[in-house]
Protein backbone atom coordinates (compact mmCIF):
# COMPACT_ATOMS: atom_id res chain seq x y z
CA UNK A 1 -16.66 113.60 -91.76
CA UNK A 2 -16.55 117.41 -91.93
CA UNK A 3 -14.27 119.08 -89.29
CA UNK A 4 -16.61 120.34 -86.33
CA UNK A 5 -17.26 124.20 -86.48
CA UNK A 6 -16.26 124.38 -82.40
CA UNK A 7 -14.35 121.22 -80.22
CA UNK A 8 -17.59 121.31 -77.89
CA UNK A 9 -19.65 120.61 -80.78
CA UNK A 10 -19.74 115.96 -81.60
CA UNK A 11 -20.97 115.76 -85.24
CA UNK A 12 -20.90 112.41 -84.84
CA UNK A 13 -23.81 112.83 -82.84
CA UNK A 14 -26.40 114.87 -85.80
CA UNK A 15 -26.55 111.52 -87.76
CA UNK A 16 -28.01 112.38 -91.21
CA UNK A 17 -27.67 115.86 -91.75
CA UNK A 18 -26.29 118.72 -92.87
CA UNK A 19 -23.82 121.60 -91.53
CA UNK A 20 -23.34 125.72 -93.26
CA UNK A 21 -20.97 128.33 -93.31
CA UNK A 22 -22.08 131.29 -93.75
CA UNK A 23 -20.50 134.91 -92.74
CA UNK A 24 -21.46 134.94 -89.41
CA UNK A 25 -21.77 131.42 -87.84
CA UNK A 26 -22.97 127.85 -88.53
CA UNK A 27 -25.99 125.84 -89.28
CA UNK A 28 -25.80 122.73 -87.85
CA UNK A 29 -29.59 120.64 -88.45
CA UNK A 30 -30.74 116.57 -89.36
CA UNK A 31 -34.41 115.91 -89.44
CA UNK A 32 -35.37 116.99 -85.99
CA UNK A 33 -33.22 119.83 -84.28
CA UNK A 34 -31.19 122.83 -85.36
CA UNK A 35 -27.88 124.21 -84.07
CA UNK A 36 -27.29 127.76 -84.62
CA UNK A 37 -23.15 128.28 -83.52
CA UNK A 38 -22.06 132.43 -83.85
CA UNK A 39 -18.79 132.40 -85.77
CA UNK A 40 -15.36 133.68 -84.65
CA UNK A 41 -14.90 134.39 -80.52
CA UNK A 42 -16.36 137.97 -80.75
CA UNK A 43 -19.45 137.01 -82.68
CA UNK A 44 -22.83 136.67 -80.99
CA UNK A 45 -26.43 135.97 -81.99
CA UNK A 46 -28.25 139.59 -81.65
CA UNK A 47 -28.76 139.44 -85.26
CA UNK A 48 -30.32 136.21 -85.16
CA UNK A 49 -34.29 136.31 -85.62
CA UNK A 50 -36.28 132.81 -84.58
CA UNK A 51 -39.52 131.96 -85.87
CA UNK A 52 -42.37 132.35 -83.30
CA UNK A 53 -44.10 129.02 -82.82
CA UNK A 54 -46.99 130.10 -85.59
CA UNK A 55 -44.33 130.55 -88.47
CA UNK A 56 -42.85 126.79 -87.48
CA UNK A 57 -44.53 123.96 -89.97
CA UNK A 58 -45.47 120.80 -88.25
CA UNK A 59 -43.42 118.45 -87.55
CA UNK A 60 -44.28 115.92 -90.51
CA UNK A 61 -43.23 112.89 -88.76
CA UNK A 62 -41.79 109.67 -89.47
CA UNK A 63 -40.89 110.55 -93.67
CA UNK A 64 -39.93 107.05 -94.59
CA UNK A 65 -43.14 105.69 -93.22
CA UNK A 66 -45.01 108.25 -94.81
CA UNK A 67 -43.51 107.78 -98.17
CA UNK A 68 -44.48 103.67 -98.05
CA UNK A 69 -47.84 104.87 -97.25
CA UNK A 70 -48.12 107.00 -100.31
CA UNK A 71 -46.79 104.09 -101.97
CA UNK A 72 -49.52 101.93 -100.94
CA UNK A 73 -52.52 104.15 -101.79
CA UNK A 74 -52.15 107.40 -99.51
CA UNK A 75 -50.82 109.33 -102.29
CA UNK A 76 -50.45 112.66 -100.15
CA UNK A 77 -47.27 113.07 -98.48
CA UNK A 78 -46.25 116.59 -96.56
CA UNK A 79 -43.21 116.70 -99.07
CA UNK A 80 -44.83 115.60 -102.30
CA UNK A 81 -43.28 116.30 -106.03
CA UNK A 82 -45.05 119.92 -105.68
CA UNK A 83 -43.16 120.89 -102.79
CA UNK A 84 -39.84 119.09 -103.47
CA UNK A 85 -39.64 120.30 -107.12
CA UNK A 86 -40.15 123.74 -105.58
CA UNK A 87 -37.57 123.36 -103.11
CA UNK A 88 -34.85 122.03 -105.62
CA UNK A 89 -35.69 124.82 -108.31
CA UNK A 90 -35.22 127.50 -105.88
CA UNK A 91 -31.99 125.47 -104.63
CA UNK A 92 -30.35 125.27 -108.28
CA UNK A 93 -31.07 128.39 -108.91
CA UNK A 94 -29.12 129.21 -106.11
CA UNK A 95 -26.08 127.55 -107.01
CA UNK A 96 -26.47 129.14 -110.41
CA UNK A 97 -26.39 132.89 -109.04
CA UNK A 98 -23.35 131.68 -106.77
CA UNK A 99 -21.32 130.36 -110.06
CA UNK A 100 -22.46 133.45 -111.94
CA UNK A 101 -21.59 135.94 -109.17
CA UNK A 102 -24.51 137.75 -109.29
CA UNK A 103 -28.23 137.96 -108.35
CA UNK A 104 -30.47 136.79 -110.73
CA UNK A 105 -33.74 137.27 -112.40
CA UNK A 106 -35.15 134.12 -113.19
CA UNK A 107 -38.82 133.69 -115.22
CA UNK A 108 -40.44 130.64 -113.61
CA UNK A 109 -42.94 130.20 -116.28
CA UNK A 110 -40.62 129.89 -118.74
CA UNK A 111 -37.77 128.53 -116.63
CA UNK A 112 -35.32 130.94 -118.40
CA UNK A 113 -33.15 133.21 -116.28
CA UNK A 114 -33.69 136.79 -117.97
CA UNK A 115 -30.51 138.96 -117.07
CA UNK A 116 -27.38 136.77 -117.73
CA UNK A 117 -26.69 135.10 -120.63
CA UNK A 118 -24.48 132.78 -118.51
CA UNK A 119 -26.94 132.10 -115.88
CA UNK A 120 -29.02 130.92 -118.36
CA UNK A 121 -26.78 128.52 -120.56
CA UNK A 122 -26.01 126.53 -116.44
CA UNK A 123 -29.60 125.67 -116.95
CA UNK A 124 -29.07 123.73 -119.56
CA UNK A 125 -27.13 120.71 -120.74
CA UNK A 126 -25.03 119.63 -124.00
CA UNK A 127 -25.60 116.26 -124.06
CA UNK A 128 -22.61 113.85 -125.81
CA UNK A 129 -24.03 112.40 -129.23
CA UNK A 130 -26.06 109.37 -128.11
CA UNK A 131 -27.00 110.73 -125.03
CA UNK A 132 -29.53 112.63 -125.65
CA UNK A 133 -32.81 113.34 -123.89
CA UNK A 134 -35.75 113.94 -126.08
CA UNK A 135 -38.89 115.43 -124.06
C-alpha cells in the first residue's frame, strides 16, 4: 500500500484505485469519486478548474455487469475496444514522451512518432528468436 499523501487521508478506504503526484498536489480517484489534495502546506487549489456538470460523462454504471452483458449478446459497452484502445494509445504514448524527455509528435495513422528517433524505436519490440509475433 502506497504511503498516504496527508495522515487525514485512509487509502485503505478508495478500494480499487489509483493515486498521482504531480507538481502541485494529488489525485486520489477509484470508480466513483475523486480526491483532489493541494501539495505542500502553502499550496491551495485556485488553479484548479472543475468540469461544469455538462462536460461530466455519465456515470456508466455497474462495468462488470455491463461487460457480461456484452458477453451475452449486448455487444455495446460505454468502454468498448474503440474507446479503451484510444485511451491506452494516448497513455503509452505518454510514458514514451516521459522516457524520452521530450514532447512528441506522434502520426496516428501510421502509428510512428515523427520527431525522435528514440521515441519511435520504444514503440517497438525486438523479440528473442522464437518469440516472434507475425501479424
Amino acid at each position: 500500500m502506497p504511503r498516504s499523501p496527508k495522515p487525514y487521508v485512509d487509502l485503505n478506504k478508495i478500494g480499487h484505485g489509483v493515486m498521482f503526484k504531480g507538481r502541485k498536489g494529488y489525485v486520489v480517484a477509484d470508480f466513483g469519486s475523486r480526491l483532489v489534495l493541494p501539495f505542500g502546506n502553502d499550496a491551495d487549489l485556485t488553479y484548479y478548474k472543475g468540469r461544469s456538470e455538462d462536460e461530466v460523462i455519465p456515470d456508466m454504471g455497474h462495468f462488470q455487469k455491463e461487460w457480461s452483458n456484452a458477453c451475452k449478446g449486448d455487444l455495446k459497452t460505454s468502454c468498448d475496444f474503440e474507446y479503451s484502445g484510444n485511451l491506452i494509445e494516448t497513455m503509452l504514448l505518454g510514458l514514451v514522451a516521459y522516457r524520452v524527455g521530450k514532447k512528441l509528435q506522434y502520426d496516428g495513422v501510421r502509428g510512428l512518432v515523427t520527431n525522435s528517433d528514440e521515441g519511435n524505436a520504444l514503440l517497438r519490440r525486438q523479440y528473442r528468436p522464437g518469440w516472434t509475433l507475425n501479424g
